[in-house]
Protein backbone atom coordinates (compact mmCIF):
# COMPACT_ATOMS: atom_id res chain seq x y z
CA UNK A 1 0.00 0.00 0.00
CA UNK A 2 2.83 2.23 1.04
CA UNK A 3 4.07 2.38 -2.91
CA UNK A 4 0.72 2.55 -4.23
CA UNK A 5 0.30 6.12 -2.37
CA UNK A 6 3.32 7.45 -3.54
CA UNK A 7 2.79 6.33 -7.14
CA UNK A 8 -0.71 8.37 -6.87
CA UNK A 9 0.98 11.46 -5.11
CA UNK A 10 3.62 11.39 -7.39
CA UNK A 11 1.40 11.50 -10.26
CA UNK A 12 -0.55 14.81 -8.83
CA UNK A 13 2.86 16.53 -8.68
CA UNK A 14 4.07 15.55 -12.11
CA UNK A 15 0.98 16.05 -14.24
CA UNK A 16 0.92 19.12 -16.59
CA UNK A 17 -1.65 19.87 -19.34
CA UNK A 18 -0.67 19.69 -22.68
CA UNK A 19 -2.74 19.89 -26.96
CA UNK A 20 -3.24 22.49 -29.28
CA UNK A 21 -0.50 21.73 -31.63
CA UNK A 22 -0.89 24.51 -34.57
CA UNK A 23 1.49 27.36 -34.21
CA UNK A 24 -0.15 30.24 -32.54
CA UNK A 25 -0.06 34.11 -32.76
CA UNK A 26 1.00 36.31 -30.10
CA UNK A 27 2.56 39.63 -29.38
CA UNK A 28 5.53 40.27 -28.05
CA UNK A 29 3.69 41.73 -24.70
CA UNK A 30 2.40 38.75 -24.61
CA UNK A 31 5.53 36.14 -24.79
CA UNK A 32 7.31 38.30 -21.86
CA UNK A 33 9.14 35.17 -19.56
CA UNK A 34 7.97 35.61 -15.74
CA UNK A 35 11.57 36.51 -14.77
CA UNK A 36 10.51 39.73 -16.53
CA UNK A 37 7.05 40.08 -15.23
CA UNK A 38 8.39 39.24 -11.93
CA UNK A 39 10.81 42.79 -12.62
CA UNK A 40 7.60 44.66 -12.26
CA UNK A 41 7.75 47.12 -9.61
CA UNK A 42 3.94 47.47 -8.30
CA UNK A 43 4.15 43.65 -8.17
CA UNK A 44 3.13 42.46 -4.45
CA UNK A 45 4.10 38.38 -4.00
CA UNK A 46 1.20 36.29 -2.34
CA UNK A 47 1.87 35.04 1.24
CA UNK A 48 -0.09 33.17 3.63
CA UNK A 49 -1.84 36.69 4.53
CA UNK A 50 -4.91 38.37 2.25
CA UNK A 51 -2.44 40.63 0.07
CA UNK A 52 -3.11 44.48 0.93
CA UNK A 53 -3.90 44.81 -2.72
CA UNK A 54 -7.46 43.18 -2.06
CA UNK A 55 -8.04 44.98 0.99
CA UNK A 56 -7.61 48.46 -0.95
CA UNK A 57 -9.49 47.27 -4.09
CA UNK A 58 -12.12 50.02 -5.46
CA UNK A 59 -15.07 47.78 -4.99
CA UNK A 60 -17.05 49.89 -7.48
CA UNK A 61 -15.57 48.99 -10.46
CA UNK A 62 -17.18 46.11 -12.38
CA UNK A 63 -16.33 42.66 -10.90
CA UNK A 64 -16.14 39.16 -12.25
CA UNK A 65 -16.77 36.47 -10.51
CA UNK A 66 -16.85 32.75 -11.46
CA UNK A 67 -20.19 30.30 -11.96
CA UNK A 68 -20.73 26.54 -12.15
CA UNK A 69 -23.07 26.35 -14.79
CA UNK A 70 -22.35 24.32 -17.81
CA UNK A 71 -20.02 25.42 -20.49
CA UNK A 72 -19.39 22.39 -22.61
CA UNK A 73 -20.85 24.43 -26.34
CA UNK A 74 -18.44 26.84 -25.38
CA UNK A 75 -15.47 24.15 -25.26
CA UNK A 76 -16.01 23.38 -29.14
CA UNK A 77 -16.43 27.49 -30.23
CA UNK A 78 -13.12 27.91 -28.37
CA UNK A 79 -10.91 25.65 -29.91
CA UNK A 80 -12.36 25.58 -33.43
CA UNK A 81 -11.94 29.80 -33.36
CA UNK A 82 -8.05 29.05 -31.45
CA UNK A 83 -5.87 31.18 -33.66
CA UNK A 84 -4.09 28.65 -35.76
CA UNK A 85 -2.22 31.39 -38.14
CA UNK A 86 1.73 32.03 -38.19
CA UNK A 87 4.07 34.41 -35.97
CA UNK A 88 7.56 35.05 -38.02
CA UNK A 89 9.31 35.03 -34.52
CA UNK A 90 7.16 31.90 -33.47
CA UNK A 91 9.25 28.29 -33.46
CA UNK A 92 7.11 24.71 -33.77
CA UNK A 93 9.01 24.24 -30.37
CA UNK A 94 6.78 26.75 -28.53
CA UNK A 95 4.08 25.94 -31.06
CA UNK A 96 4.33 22.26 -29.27
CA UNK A 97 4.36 23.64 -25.80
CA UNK A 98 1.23 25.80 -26.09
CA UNK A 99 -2.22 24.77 -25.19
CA UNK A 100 -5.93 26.60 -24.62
CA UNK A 101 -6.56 25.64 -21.11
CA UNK A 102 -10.05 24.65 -19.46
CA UNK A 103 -12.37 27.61 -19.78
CA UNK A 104 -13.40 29.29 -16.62
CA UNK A 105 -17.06 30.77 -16.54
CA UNK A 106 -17.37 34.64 -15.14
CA UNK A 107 -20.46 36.94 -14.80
CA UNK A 108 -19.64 40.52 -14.13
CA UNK A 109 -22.19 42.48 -12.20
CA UNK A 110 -22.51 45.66 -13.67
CA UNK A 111 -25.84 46.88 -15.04
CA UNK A 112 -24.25 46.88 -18.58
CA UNK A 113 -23.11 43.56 -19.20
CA UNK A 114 -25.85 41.33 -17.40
CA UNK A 115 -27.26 39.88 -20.37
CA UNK A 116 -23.91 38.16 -21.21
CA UNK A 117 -22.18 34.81 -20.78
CA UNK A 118 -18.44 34.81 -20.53
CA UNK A 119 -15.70 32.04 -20.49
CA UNK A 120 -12.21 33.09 -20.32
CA UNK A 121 -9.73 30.64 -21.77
CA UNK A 122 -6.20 31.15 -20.69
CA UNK A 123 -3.72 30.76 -23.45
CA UNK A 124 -0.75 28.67 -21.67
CA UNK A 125 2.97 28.21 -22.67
CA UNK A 126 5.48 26.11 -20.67
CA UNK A 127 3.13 26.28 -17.62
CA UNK A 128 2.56 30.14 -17.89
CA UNK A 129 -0.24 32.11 -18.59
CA UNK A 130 1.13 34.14 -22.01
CA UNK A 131 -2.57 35.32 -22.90
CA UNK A 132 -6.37 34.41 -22.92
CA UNK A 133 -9.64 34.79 -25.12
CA UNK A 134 -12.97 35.69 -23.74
CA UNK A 135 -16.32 34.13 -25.27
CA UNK A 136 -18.94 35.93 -24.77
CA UNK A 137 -22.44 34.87 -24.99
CA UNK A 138 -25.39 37.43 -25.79
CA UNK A 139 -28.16 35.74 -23.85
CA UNK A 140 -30.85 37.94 -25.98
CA UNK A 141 -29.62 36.57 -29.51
CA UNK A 142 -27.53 33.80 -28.60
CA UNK A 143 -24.51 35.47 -31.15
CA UNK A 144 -21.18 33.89 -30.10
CA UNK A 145 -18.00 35.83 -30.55
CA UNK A 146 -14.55 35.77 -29.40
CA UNK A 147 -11.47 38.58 -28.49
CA UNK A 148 -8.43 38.40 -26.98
CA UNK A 149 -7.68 39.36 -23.16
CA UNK A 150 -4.24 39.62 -22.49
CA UNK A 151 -4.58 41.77 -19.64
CA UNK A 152 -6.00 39.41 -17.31
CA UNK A 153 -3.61 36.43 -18.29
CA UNK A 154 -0.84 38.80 -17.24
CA UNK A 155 -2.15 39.90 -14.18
CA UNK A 156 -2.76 36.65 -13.28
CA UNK A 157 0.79 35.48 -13.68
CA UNK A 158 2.24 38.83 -12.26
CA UNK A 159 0.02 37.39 -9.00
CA UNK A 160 1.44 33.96 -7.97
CA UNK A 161 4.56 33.75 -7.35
CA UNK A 162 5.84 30.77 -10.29
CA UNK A 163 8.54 29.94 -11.82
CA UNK A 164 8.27 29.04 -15.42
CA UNK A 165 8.78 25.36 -14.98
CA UNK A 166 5.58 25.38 -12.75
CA UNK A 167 2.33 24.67 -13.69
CA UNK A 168 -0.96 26.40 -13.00
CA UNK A 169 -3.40 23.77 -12.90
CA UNK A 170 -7.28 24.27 -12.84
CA UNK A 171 -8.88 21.70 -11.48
CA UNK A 172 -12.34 22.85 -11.27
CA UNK A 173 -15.11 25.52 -10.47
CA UNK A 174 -17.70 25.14 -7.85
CA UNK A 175 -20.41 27.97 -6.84
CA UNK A 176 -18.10 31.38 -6.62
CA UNK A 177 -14.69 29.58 -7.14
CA UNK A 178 -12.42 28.21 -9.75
CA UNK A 179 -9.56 26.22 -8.10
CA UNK A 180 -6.34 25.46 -9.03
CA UNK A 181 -3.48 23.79 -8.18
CA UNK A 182 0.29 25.04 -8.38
CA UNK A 183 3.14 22.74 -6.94
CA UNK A 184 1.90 21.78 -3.42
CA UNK A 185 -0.05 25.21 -3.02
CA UNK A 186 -3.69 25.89 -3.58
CA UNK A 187 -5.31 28.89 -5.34
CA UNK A 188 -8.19 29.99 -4.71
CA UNK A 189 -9.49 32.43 -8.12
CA UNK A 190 -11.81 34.61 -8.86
CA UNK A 191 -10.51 36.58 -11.68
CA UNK A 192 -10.15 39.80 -10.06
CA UNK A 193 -8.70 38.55 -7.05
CA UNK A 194 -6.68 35.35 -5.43
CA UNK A 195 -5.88 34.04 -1.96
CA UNK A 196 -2.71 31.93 -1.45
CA UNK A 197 -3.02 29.39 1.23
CA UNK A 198 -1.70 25.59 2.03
CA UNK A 199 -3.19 22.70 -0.09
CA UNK A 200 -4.53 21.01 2.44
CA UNK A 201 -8.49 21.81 2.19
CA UNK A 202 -9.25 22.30 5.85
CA UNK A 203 -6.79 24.64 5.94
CA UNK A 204 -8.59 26.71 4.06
CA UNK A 205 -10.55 30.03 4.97
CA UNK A 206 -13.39 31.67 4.15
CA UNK A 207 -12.73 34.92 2.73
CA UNK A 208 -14.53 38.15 3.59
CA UNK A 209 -17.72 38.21 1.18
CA UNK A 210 -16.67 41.66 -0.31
CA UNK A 211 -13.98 40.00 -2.42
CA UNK A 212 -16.79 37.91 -3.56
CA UNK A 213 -14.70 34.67 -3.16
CA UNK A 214 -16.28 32.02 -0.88
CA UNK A 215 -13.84 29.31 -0.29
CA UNK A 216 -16.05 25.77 -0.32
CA UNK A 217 -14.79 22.48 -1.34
CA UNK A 218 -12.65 21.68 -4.55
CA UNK A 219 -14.65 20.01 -7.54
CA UNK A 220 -11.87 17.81 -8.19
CA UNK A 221 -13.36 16.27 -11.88
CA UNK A 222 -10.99 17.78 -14.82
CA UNK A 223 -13.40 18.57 -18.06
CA UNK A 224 -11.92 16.63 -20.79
CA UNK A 225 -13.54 18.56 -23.78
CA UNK A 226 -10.52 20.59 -24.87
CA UNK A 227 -7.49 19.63 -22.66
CA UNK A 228 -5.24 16.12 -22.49
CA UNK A 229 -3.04 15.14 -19.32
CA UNK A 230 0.08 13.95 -19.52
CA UNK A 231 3.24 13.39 -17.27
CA UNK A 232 5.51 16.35 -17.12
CA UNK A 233 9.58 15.72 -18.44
CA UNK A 234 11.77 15.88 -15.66
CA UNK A 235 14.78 18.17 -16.76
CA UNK A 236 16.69 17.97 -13.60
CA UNK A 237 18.19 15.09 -11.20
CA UNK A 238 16.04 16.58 -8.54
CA UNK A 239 12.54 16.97 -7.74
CA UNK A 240 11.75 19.11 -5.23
CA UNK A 241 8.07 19.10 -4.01
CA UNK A 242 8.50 20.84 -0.65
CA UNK A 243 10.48 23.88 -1.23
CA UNK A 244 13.74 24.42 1.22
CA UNK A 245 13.74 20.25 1.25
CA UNK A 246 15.61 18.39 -1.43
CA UNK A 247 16.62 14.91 -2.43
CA UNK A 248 19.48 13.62 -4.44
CA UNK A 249 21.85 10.87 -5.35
CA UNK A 250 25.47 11.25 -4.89
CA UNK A 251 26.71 7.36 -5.33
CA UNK A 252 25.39 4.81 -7.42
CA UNK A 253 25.90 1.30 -8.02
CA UNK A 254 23.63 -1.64 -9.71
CA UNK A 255 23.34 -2.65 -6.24
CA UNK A 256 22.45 0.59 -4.00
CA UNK A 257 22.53 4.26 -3.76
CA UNK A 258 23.29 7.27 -1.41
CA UNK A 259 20.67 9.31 -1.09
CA UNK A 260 21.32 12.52 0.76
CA UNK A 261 18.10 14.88 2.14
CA UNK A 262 18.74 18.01 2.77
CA UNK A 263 15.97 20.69 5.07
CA UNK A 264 17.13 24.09 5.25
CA UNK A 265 13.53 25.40 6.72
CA UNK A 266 12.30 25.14 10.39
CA UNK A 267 9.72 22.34 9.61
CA UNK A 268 9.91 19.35 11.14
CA UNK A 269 10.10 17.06 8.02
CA UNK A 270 11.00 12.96 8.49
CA UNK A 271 11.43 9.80 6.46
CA UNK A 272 11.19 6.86 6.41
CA UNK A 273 12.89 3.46 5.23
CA UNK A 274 10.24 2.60 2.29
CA UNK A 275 11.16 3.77 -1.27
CA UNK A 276 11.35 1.86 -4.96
CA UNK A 277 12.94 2.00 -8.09
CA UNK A 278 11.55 3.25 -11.68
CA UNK A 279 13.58 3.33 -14.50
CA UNK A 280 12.92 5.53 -18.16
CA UNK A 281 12.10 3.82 -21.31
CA UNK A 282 14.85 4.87 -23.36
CA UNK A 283 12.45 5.46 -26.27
CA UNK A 284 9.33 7.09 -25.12
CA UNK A 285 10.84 8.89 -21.77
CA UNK A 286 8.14 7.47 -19.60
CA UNK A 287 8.69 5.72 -16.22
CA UNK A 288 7.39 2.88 -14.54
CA UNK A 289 8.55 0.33 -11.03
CA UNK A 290 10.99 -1.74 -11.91
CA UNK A 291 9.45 -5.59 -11.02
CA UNK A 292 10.79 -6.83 -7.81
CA UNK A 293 12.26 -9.95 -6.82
CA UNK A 294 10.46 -10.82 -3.69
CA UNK A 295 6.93 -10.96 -2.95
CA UNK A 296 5.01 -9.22 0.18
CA UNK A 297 7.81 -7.03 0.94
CA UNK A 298 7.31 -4.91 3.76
CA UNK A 299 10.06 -2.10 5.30
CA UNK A 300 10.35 -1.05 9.10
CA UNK A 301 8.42 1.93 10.52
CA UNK A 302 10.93 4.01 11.74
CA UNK A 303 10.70 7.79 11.46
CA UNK A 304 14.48 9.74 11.02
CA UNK A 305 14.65 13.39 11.48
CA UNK A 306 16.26 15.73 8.96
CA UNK A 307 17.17 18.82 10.77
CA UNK A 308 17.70 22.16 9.99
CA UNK A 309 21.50 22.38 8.21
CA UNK A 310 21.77 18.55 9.41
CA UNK A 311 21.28 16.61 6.11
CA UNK A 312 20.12 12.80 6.51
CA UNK A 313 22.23 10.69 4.24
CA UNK A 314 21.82 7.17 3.79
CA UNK A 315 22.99 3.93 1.66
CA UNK A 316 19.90 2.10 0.36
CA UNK A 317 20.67 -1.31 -0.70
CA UNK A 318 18.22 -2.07 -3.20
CA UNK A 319 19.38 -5.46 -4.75
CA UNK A 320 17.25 -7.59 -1.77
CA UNK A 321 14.17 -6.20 -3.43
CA UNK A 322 15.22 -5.37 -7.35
CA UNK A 323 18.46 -7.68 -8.02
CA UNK A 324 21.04 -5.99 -9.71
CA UNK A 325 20.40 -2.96 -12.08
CA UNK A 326 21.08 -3.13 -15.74
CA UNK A 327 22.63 -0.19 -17.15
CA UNK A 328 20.62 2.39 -17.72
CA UNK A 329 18.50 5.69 -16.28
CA UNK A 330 16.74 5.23 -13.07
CA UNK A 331 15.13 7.49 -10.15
CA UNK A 332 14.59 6.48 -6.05
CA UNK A 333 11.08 7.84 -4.94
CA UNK A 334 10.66 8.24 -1.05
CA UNK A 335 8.28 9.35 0.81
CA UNK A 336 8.97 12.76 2.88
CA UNK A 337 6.52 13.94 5.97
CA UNK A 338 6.27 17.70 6.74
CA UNK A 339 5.12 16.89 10.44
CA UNK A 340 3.07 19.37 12.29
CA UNK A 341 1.46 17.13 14.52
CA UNK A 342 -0.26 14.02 15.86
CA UNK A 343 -2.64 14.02 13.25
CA UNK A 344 -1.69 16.54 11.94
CA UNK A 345 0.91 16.03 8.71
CA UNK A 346 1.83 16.05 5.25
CA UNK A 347 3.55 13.57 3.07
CA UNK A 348 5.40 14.68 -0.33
CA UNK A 349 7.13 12.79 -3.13
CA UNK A 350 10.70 12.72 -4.28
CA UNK A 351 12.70 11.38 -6.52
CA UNK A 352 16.10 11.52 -7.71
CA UNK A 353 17.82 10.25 -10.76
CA UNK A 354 20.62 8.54 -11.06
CA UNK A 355 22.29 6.73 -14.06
CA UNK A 356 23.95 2.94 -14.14
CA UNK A 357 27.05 2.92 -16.95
């Protein structure tokens, strides 16, 4: 059971959104990295507070908020009216890596705009928001049409605090929220504004009904109609879920490994002695558990601290359960526990790679 778990977190942490293959217009606004965004001076990074940005907001402008009704037709307008044309500066290699992502519904509640449905689309590229469309809806005719919104994609981005190998990932809207997923952090949206706050759902508050945000539990069904899921590529030896705790190899033989933890927060964050083995098809990149020798095994419970500046380093001997390795790539997943308290924890996924000449 223990490996089943961590296939399933690791899964949740990996997955990233991916389709839309045609090469796709943009400006060059638009195809700003977040290292530049980020060099923004008004920008204000999200803590674990209600930014004073939302506090201060001019609660008379217009305001969006988001709905649950169903928006499948507008799925199919969407993507057939996707800009599919040619940018002379634009390379099939972003043209690969960009995607329409799941449409979120908004009303805005000005007198002016009542009669109309709106979906907003955002326009994704490596895991950043680079732009968005809004379809709008005229409820007395029914007409359909489409423009871009830039704007909102941006501010969006200029919001949470990513870096542009992270993923936004929108797992759903319920009632007055769209939620979304980001590393090991949740997001609660609602276009105009965002609270930042720990995954975990019960950790989650309500916030003040004048930001028009009420935050209720996460529809956790992805709509299908226009995106695909697929494992991210892991570009690094390390994965780091937790951030200020990483994981790597630094020996390797086709019989064990070093692993070495290192914690430079004030968590307390633990292991254990459980891991396994995957190894990359050479071909198609994917990875899978490498079969192992011995049926019903089972590791001992024992719980080892990794301290603040202390790293935990450790030989796993892996040939009781695998055999011997085979030349060729492989990762170590473990299990690592950000423990608050009886009851009261967190358990993340690592891996490190490590290669067998």
């Amino acid at each position: 059971m223990r490996k089943q778990i961590a296939f399933i977190m690791a899964t949740v942490c990996t997955l990233l959104i991916t389709g839309c293959g045609a090469s796709k217009n943009m400006s060059e606004s638009h195809s700003l990295t977040l290292g530049e965004l980020k060099e923004s001076e008004d920008r204000e990074l999200i803590g674990n507070q209600i930014p004073q940005w939302v506090s201060d907001a001019d609660w008379n402008k217009p305001l969006y908020a988001v709905s649950s009704s169903n928006i499948g037709h507008f799925d199919a307008y969407a993507l057939e009216n996707f800009p599919d044309y040619y940018d002379d500066g634009w390379t099939q290699k972003q043209s690969d890596a960009i995607y329409l992502g799941q449409g979120i519904e908004m009303f805005a509640l000005d007198d002016a705009a009542q009669n109309n449905r709106i979906i907003y689309y955002p326009v994704i590229l490596n895991g950043v928001i680079v732009g968005g469309y809004q379809v709008y809806e005229q409820l007395e005719n029914q007409k359909i049409s489409m423009q871009a919104s830039p704007l909102l994609a941006n501010e969006l981005n200029l919001m949470m605090d990513l870096t542009s190998e992270e993923t936004p990932l929108i797992l759903g809207c319920n009632n007055n929220n769209t939620i979304g997923i980001i590393g090991d952090t949740c997001y609660i949206l609602d276009i105009d504004h965002m609270f930042h706050e720990d995954v975990s759902l019960d950790k989650i508050p309500a916030i003040e009904f004048s930001t028009c945000v009420n935050a209720m539990e996460v529809l956790c069904t992805e709509r299908t109609a226009n995106i695909e899921m697929k494992e991210r590529d892991i570009d690094t030896d390390m994965l780091s879920p937790l951030d200020g705790v990483t994981m790597e190899v630094t020996e390797c033989s086709d019989t064990s490994v070093t692993v070495r933890i290192v914690n430079v927060t004030d968590k307390d964050i633990q292991c254990g002695e459980d891991f396994c083995l995957e190894t990359q098809d050479e071909e198609t990149g994917e990875w899978r558990e490498l079969d192992e020798v011995i049926d019903n095994a089972a590791f001992n419970a024992i719980a080892y601290m990794i301290q603040k500046d202390s790293p935990y380093e450790t030989v796993i001997n892996f040939e009781w359960l695998y055999g011997r390795l085979d030349p060729g790539r492989y990762r170590i997943v473990k299990t690592v526990t950000d423990f608050r308290g009886t009851g009261d924890y967190t358990d993340y996924v690592f891996t490190a790679e490590f290669s067998i000449e």
